[in-house]
N, C-alpha and C. Protein backbone atom coordinates (compact mmCIF):
# COMPACT_ATOMS: atom_id res chain seq x y z
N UNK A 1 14.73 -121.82 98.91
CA UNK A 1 13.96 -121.15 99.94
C UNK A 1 13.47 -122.22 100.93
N UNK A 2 13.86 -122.02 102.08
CA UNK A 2 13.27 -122.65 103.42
C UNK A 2 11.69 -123.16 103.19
N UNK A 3 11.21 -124.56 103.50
CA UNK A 3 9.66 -124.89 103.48
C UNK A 3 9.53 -124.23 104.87
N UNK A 4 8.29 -123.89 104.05
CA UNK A 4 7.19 -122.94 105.09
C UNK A 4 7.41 -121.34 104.69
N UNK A 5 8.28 -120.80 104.26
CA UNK A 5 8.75 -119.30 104.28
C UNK A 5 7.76 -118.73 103.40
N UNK A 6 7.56 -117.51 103.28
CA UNK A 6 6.77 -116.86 102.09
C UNK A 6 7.51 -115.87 101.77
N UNK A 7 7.19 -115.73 100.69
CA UNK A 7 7.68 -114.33 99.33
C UNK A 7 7.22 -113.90 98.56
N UNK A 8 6.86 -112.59 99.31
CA UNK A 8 6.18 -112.10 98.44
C UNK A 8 6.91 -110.67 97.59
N UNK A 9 6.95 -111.22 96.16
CA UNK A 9 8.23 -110.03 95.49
C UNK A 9 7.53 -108.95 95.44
N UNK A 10 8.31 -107.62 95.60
CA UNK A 10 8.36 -106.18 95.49
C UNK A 10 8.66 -105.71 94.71
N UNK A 11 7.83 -104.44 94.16
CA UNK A 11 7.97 -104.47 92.80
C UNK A 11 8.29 -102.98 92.99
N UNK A 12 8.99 -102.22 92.27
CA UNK A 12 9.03 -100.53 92.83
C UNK A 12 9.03 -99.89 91.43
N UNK A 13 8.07 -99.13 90.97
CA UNK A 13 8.18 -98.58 89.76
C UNK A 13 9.08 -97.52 90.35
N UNK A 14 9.95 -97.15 89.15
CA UNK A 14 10.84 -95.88 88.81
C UNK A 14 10.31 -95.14 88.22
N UNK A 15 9.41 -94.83 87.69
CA UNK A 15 8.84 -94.26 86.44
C UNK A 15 8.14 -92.41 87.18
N UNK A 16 8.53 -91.72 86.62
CA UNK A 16 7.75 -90.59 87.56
C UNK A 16 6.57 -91.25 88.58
N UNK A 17 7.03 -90.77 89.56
CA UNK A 17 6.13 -91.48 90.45
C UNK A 17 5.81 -90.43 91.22
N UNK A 18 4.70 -90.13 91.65
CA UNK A 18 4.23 -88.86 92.70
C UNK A 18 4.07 -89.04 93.86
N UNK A 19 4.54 -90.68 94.52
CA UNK A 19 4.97 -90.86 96.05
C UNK A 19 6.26 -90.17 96.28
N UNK A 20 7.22 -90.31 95.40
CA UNK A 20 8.41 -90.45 95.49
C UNK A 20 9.17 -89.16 95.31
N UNK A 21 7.97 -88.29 94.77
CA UNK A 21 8.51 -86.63 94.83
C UNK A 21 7.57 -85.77 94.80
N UNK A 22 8.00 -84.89 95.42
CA UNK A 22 7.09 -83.48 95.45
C UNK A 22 6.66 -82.78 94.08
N UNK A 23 6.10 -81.99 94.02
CA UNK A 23 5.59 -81.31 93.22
C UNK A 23 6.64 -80.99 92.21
N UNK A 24 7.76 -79.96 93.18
CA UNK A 24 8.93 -79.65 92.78
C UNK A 24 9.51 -80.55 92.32
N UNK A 25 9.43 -81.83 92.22
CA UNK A 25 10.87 -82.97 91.76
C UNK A 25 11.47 -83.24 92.84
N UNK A 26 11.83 -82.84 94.40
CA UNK A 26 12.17 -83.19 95.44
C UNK A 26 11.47 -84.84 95.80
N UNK A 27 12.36 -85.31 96.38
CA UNK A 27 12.58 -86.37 96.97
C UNK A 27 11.51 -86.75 98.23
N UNK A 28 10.31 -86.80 98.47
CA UNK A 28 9.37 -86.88 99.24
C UNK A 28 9.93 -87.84 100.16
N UNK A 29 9.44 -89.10 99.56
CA UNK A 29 9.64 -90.26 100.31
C UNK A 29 11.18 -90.90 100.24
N UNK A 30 12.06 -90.40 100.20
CA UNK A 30 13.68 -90.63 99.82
C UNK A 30 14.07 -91.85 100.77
N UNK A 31 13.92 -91.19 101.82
CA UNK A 31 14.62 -91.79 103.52
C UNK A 31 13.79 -93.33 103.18
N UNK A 32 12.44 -93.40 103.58
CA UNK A 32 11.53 -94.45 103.44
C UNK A 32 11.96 -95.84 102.22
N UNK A 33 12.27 -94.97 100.93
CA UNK A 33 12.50 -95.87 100.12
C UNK A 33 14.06 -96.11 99.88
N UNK A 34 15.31 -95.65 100.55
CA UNK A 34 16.09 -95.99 100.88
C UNK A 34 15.84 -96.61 102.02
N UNK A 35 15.62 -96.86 103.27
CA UNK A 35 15.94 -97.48 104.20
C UNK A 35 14.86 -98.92 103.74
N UNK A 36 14.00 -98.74 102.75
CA UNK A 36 13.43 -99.86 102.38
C UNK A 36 14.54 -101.00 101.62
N UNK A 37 14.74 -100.21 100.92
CA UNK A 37 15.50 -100.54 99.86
C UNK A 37 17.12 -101.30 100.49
N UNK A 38 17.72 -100.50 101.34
CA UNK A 38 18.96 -100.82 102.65
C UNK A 38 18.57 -102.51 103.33
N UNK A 39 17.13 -101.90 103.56
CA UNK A 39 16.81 -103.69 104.68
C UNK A 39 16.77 -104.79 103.18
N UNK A 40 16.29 -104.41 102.22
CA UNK A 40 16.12 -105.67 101.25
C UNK A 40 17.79 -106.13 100.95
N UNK A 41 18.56 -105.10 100.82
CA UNK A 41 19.82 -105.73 100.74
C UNK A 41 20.22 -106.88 101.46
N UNK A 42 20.24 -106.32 102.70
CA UNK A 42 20.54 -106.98 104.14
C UNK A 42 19.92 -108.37 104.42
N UNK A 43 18.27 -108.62 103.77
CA UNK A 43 18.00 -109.75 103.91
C UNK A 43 18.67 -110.45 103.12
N UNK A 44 18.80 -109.75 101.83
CA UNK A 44 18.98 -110.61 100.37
C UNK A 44 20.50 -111.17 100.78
N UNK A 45 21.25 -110.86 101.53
CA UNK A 45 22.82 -111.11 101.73
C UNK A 45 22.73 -111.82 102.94
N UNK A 46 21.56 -112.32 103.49
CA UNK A 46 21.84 -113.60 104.49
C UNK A 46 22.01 -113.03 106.11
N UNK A 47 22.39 -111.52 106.16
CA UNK A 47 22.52 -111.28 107.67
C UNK A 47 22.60 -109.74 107.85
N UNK A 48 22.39 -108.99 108.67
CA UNK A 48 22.34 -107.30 108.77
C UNK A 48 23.72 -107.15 108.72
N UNK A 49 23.96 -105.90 108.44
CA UNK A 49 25.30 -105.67 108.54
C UNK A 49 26.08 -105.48 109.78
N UNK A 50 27.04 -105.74 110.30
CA UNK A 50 27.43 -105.51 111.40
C UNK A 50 28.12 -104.21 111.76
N UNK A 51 27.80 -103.58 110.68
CA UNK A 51 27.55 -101.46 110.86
C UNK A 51 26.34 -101.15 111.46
N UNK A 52 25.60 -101.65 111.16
CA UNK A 52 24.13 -101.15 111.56
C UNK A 52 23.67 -101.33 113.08
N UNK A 53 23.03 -100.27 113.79
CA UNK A 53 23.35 -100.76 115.06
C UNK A 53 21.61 -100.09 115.45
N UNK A 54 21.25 -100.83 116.78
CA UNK A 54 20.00 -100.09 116.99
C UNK A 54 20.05 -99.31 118.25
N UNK A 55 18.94 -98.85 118.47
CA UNK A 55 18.83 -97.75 119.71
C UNK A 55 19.92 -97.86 120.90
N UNK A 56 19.69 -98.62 121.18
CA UNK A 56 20.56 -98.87 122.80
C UNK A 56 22.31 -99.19 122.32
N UNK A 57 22.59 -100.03 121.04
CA UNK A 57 23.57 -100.18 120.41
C UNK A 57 24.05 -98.78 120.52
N UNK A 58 23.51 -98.01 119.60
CA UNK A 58 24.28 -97.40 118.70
C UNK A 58 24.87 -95.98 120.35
N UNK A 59 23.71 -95.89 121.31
CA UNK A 59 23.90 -95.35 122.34
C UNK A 59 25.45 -95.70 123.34
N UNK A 60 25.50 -96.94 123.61
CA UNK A 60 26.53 -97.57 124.10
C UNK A 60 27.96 -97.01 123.40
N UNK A 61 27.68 -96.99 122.18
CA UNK A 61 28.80 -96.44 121.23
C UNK A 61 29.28 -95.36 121.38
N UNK A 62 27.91 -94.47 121.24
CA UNK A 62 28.64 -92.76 121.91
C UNK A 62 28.84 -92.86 123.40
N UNK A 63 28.49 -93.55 123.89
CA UNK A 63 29.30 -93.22 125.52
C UNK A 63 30.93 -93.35 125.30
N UNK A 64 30.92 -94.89 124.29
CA UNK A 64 32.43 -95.12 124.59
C UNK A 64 33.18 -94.44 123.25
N UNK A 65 32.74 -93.79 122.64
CA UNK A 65 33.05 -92.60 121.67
C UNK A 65 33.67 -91.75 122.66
N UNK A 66 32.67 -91.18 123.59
CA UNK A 66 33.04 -90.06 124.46
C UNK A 66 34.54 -90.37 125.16
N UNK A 67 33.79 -91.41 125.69
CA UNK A 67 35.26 -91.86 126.47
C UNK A 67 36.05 -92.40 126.36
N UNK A 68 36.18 -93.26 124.96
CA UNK A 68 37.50 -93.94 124.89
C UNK A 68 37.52 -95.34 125.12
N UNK A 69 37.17 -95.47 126.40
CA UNK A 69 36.93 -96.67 126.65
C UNK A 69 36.20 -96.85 128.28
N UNK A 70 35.86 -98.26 128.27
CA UNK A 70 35.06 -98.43 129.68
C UNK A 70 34.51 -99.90 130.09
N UNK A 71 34.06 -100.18 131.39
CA UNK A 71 33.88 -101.18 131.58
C UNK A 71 32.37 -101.28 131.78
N UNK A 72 31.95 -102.17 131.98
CA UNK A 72 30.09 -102.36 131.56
C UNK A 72 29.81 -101.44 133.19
N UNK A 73 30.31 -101.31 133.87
CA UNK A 73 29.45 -100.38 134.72
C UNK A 73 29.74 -99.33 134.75
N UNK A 74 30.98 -98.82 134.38
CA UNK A 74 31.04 -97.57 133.75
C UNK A 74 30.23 -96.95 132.40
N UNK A 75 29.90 -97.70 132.07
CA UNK A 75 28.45 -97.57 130.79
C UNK A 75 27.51 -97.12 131.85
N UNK A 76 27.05 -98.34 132.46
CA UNK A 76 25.45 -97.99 132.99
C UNK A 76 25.61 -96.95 133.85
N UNK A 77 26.49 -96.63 134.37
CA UNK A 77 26.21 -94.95 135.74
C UNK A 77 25.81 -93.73 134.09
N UNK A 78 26.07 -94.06 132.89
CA UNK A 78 26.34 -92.92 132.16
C UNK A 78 25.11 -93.28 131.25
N UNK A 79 24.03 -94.29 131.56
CA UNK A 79 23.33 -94.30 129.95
C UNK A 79 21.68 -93.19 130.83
N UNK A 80 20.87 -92.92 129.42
CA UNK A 80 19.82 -92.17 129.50
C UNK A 80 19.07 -92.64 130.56
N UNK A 81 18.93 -93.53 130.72
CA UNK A 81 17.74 -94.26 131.22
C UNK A 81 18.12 -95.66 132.11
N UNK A 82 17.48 -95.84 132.95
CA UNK A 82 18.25 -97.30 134.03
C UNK A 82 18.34 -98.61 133.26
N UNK A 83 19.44 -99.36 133.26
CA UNK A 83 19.00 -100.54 132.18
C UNK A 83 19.63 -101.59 133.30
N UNK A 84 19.40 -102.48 133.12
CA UNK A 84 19.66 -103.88 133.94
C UNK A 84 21.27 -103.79 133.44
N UNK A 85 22.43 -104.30 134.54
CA UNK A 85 24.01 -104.14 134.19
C UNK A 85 23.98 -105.59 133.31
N UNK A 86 23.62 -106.69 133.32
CA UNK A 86 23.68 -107.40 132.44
C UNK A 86 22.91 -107.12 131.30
N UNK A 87 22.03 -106.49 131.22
CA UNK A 87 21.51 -106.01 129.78
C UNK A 87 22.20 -105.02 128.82
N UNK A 88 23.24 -104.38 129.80
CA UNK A 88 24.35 -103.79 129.17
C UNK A 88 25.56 -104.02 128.94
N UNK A 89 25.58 -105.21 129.69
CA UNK A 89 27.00 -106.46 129.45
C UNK A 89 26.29 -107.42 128.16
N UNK A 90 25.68 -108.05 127.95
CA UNK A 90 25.10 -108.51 126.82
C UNK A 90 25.31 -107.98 125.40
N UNK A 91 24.87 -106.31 125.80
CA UNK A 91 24.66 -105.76 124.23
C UNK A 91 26.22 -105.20 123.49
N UNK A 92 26.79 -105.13 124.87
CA UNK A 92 28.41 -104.88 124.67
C UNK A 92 29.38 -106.17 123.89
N UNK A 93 29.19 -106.96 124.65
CA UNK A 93 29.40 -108.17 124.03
C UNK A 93 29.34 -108.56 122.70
N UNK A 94 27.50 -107.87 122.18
CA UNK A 94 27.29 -108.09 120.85
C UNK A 94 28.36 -107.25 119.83
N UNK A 95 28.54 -106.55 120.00
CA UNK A 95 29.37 -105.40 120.03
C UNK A 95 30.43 -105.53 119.76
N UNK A 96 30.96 -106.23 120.35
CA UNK A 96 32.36 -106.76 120.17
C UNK A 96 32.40 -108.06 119.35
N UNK A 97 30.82 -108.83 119.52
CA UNK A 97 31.60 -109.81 118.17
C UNK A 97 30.92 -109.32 117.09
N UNK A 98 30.13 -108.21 116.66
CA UNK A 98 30.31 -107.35 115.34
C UNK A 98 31.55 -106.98 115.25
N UNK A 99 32.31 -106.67 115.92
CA UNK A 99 33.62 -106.30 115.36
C UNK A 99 33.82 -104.59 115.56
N UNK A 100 32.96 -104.04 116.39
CA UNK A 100 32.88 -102.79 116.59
C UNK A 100 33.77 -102.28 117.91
N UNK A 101 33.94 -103.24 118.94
CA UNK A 101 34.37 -102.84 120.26
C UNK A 101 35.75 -103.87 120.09
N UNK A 102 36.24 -103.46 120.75
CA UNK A 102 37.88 -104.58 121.20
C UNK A 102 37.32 -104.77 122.81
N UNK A 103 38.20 -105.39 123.46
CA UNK A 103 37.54 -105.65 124.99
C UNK A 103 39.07 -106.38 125.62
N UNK A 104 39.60 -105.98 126.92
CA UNK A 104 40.63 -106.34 127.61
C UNK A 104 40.31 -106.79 128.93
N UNK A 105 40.88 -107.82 129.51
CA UNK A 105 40.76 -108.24 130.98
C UNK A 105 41.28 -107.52 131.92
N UNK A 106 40.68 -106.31 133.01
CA UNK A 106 41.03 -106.01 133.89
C UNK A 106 40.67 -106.15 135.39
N UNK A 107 41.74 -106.89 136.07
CA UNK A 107 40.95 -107.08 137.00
C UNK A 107 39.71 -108.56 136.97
N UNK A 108 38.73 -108.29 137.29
CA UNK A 108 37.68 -109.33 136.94
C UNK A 108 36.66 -109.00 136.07
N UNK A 109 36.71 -107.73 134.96
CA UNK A 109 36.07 -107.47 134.52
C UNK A 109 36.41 -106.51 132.64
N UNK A 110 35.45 -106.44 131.93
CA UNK A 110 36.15 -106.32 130.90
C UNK A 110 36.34 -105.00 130.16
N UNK A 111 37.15 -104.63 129.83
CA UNK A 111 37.20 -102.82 129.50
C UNK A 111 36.96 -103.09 127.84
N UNK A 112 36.06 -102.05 127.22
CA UNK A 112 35.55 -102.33 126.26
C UNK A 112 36.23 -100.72 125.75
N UNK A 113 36.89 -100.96 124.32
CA UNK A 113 36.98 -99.48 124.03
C UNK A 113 36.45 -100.01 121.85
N UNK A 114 36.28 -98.55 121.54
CA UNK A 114 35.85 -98.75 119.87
C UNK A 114 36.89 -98.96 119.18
N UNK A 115 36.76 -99.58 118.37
CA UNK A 115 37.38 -100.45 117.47
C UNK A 115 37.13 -99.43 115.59
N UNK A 116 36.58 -98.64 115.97
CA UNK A 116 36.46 -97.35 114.61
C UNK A 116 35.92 -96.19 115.30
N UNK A 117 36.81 -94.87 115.12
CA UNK A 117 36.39 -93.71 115.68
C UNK A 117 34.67 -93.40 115.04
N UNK A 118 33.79 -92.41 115.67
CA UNK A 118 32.60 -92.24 114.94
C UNK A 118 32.59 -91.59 113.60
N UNK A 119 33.60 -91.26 112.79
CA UNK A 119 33.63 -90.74 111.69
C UNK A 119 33.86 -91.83 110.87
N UNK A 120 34.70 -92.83 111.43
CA UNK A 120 35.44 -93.94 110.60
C UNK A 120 34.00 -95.07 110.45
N UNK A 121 33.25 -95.05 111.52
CA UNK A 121 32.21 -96.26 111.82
C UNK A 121 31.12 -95.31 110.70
N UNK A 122 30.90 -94.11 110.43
CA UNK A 122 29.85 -93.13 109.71
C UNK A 122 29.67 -93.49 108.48
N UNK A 123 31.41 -93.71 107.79
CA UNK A 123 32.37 -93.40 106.54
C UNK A 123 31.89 -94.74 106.14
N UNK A 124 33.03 -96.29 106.92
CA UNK A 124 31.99 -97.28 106.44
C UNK A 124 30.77 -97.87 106.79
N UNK A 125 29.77 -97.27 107.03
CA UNK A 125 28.10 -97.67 107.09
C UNK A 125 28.13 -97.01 105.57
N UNK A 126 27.95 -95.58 105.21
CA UNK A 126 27.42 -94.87 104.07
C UNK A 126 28.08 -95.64 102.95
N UNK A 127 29.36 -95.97 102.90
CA UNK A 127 30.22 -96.96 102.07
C UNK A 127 29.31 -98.33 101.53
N UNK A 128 29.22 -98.72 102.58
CA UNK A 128 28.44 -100.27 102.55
C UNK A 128 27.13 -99.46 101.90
N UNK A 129 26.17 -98.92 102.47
CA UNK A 129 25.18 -98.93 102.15
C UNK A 129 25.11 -98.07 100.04
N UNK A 130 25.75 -97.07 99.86
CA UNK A 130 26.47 -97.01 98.36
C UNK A 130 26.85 -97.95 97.92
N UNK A 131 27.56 -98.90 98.08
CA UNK A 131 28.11 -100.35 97.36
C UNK A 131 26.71 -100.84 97.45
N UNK A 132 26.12 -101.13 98.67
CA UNK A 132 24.68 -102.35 98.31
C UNK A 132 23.96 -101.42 96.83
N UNK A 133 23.89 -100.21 96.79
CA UNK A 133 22.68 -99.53 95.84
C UNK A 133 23.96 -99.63 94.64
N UNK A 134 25.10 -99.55 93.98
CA UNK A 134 25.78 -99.44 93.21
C UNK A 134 25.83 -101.18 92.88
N UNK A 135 25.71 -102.24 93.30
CA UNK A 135 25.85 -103.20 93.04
C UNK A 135 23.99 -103.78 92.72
N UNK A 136 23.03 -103.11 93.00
CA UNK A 136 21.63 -103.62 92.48
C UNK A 136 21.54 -103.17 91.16
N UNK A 137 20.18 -102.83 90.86
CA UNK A 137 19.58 -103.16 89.64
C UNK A 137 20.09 -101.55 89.16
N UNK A 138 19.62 -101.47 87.86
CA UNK A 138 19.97 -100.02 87.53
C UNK A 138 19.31 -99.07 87.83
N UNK A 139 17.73 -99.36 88.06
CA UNK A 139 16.80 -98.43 88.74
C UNK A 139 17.19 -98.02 89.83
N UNK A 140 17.98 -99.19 90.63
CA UNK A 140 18.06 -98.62 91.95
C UNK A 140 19.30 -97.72 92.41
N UNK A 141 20.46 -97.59 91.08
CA UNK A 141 21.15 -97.05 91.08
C UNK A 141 20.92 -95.83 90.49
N UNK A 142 20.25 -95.54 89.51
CA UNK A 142 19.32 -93.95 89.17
C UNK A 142 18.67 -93.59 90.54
N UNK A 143 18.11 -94.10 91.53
CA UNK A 143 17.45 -93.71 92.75
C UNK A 143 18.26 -92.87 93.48
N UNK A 144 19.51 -93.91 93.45
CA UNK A 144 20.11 -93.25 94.52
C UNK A 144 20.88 -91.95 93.94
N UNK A 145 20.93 -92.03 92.61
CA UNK A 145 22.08 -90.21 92.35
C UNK A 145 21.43 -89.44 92.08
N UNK A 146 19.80 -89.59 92.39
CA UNK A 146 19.05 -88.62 91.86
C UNK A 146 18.48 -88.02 93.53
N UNK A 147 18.06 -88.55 94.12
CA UNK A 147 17.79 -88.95 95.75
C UNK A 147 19.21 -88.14 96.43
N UNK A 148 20.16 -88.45 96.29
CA UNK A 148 21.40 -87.51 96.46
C UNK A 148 21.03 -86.33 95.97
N UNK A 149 21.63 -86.22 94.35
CA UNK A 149 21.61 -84.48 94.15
C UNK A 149 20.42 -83.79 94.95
N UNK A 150 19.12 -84.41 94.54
CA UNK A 150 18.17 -83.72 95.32
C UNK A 150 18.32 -83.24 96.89
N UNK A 151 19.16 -84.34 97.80
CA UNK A 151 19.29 -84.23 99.17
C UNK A 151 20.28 -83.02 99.58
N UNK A 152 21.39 -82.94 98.32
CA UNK A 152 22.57 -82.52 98.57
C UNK A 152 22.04 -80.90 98.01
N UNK A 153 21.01 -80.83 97.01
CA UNK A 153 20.79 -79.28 96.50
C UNK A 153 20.47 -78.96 98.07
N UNK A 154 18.68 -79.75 98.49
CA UNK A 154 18.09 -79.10 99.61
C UNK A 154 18.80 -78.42 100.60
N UNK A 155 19.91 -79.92 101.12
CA UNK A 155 20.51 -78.89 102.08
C UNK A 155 21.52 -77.66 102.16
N UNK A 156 22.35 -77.50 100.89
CA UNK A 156 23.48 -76.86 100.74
C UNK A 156 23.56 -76.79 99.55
N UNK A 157 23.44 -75.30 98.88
CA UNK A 157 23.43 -75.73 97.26
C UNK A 157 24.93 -75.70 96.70
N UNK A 158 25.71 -75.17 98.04
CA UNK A 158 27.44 -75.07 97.97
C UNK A 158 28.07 -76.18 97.72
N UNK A 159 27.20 -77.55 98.43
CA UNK A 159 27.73 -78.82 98.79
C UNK A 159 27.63 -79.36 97.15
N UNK A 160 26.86 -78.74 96.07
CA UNK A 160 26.39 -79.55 94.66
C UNK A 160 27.96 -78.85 93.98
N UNK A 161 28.41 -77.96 94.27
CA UNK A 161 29.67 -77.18 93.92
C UNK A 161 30.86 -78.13 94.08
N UNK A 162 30.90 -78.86 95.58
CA UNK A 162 31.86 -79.42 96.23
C UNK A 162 32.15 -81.13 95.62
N UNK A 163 30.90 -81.16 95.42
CA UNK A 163 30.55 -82.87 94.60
C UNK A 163 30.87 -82.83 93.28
N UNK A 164 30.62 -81.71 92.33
CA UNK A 164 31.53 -81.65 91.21
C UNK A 164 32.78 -81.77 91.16
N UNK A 165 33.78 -81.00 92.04
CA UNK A 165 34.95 -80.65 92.17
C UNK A 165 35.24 -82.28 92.40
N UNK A 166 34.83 -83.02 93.87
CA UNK A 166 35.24 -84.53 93.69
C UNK A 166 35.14 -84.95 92.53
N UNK A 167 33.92 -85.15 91.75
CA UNK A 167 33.91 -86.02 90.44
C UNK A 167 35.13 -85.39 90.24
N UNK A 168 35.26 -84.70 89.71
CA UNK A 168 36.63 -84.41 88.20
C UNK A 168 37.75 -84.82 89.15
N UNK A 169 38.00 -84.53 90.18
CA UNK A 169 39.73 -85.30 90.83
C UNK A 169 39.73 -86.76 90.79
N UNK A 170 38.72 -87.37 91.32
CA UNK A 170 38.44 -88.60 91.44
C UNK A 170 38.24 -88.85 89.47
N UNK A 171 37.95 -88.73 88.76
CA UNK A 171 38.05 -88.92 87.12
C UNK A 171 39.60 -88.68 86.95
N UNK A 172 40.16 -87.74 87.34
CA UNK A 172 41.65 -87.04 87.08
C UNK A 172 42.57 -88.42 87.42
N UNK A 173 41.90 -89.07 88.92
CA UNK A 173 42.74 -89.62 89.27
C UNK A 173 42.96 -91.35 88.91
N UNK A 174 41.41 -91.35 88.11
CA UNK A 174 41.64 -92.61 87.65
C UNK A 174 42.26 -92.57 86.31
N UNK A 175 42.02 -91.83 85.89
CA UNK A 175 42.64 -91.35 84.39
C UNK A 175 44.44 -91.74 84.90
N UNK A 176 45.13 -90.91 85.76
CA UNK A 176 46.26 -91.42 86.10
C UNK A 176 46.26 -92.72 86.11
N UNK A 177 45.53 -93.50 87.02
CA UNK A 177 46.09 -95.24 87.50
C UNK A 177 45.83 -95.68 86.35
N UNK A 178 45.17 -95.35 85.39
CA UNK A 178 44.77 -96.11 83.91
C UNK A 178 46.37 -96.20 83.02
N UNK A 179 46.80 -94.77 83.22
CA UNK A 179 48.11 -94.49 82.23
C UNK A 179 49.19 -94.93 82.79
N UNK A 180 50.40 -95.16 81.69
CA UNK A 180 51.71 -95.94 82.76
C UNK A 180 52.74 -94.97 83.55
């Protein structure tokens, strides 16, 4: 650890906890102690992920979602709100050396298109962020399949139908790659 830094460890009981659920057994604080839980990864691994994107990021993205592709001033005629054209050449940039945008020379200027459709960029964020909770402690892996079913009853009790059916193909199918 760096001189000068501080650490101070976090401690998270698992244990029935009445922050952490409703009355019912629902998932109160779910979001909170996942996205807590998401950033400790992220420090603990040296750098954020380069899925993770913030406000103005993740905005830039659906423009060029929409469109395919574009050049930094074709962004700014299209974002919410007025932003400086180099403040939107900057964040594009970042963008591209996450590995999210590709970018071509046209002309004197640079056409930026996505580098993962928004389903594909959705697919691996939730990926990454399942691997960080499947690769921690075991508490934190009870969190998360319990934090699920609960999320997945609330919203759709069809969707707890649909998640069975995966388990057993996905079991079916490792059962195959196991046998010769």
């Amino acid at each position: 650890m760096p001189a000068g830094s501080r650490h101070w460890p976090v401690t998270i009981s698992f244990r029935p906890n009445p922050l952490l659920r409703t009355p019912s057994g629902k998932c109160y604080y779910a979001a909170i102690v996942i996205r807590f839980l998401k950033n400790r990864l992220a420090r603990e691994s040296g750098a954020a992920s380069p899925l993770a994107l913030g406000s103005l990021e993740l905005e830039l993205m659906e423009i060029l979602w929409s469109r395919g592709e574009s050049s930094v001033r074709g962004v700014v005629t299209l974002l919410s709100r007025p932003l400086a054209y180099t403040t939107v050449m900057t964040t594009l940039d970042r963008l591209f050396k996450k590995g999210l945008l590709l970018r071509r020379k046209s002309d004197r200027a640079f056409v930026y298109s996505p580098v993962f459709t928004r389903e594909e960029w959705e697919r691996k964020r939730a990926g990454n962020l399942v691997a960080g909770f499947l690769s921690g402690s075991h508490p934190s892996r009870q969190l998360l399949l319990s934090c699920l079913l609960d999320a997945v009853g609330e919203h759709d009790a069809s969707l707890l139908d649909e998640l069975e059916k995966k388990i057993r193909d996905r079991r079916k199918e490792i059962s195959r790659q196991g046998q010769p």
